[in-house]
Each structure stands twice: as C-alpha cells, then as structure tokens.
C-alpha atoms as a PDB file:
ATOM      1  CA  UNK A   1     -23.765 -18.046   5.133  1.00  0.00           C
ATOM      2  CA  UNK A   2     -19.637 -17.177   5.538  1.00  0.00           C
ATOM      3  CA  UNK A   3     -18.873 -13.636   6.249  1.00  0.00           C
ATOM      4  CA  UNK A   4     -16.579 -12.834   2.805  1.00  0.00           C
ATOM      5  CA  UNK A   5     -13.280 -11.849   3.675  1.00  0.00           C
ATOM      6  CA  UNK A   6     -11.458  -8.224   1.952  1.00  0.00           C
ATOM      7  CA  UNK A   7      -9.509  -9.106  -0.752  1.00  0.00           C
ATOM      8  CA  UNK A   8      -6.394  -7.819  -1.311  1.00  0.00           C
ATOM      9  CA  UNK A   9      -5.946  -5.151  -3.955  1.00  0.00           C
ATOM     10  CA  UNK A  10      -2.891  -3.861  -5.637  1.00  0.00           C
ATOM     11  CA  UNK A  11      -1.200  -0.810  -5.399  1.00  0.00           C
ATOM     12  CA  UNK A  12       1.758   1.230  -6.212  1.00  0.00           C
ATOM     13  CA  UNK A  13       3.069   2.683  -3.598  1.00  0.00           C
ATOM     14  CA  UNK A  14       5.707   5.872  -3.879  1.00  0.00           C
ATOM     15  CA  UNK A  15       8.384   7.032  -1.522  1.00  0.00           C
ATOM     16  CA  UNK A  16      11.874   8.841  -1.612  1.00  0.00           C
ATOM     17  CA  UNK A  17      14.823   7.217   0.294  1.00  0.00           C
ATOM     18  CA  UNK A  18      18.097   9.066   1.107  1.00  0.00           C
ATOM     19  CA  UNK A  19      17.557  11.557  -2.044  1.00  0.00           C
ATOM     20  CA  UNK A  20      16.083   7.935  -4.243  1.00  0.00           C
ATOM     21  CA  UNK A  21      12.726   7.506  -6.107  1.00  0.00           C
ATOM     22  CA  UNK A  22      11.300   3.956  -4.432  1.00  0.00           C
ATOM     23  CA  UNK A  23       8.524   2.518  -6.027  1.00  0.00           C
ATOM     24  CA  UNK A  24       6.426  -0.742  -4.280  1.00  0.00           C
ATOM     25  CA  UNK A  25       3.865  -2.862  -5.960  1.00  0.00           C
ATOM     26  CA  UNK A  26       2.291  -4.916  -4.189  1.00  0.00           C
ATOM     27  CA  UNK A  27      -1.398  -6.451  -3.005  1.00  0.00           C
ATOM     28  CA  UNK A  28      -2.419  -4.862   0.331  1.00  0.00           C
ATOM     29  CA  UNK A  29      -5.903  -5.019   2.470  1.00  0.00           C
ATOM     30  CA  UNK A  30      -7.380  -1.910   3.252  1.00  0.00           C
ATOM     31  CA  UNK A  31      -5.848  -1.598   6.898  1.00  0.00           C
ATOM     32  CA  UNK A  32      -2.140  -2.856   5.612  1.00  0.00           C
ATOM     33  CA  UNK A  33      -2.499   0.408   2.997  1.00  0.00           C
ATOM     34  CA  UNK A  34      -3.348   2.951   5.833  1.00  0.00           C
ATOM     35  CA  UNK A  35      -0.209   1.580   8.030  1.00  0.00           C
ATOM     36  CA  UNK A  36       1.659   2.638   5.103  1.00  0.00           C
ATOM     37  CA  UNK A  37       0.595   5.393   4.119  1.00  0.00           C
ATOM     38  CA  UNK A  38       1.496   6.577   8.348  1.00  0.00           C
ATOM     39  CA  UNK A  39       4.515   5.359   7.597  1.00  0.00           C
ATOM     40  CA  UNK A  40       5.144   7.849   4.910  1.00  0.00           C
ATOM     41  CA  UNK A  41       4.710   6.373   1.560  1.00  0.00           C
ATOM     42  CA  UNK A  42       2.458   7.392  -0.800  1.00  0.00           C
ATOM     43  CA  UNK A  43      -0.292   6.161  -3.322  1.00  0.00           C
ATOM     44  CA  UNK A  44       0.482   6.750  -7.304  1.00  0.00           C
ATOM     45  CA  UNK A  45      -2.577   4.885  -8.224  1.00  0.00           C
END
C-alpha cells in the first residue's frame, strides 16, 4: 500500500508591512504554514 502524502490546504494568511494591511492566499502543507507563521504572519482563517 503507498504511504498518502499531506495535501495542501488553503489559507489566508495576514500581515502588516511598513504601516500596510498584506493579505496571502495561498495552498500550504502543514510544515510550510508553521515557517510562516515564525516568520510573523498570521492566520485569518
């Protein structure tokens, strides 16, 4: 039997930027979210 690989889900990601709202949606793995979410962004849904 294959091992199922994560799929990726979508998210919208929320951050500000030199006093700007940025919004990113896009489809991340589980791992891919947690790097951003180090890197400061945050999750709106």
């Amino acid at each position: 039997m294959k091992k199922r690989k994560r799929q990726a889900k979508w998210y919208l990601l929320y951050r500000r930027e030199d006093g700007q709202a940025v919004y990113r949606y896009e489809p991340l793995k589980k791992y891919e979210l947690d790097s951003r979410i180090r890197k400061g962004w945050k999750l709106v849904m």
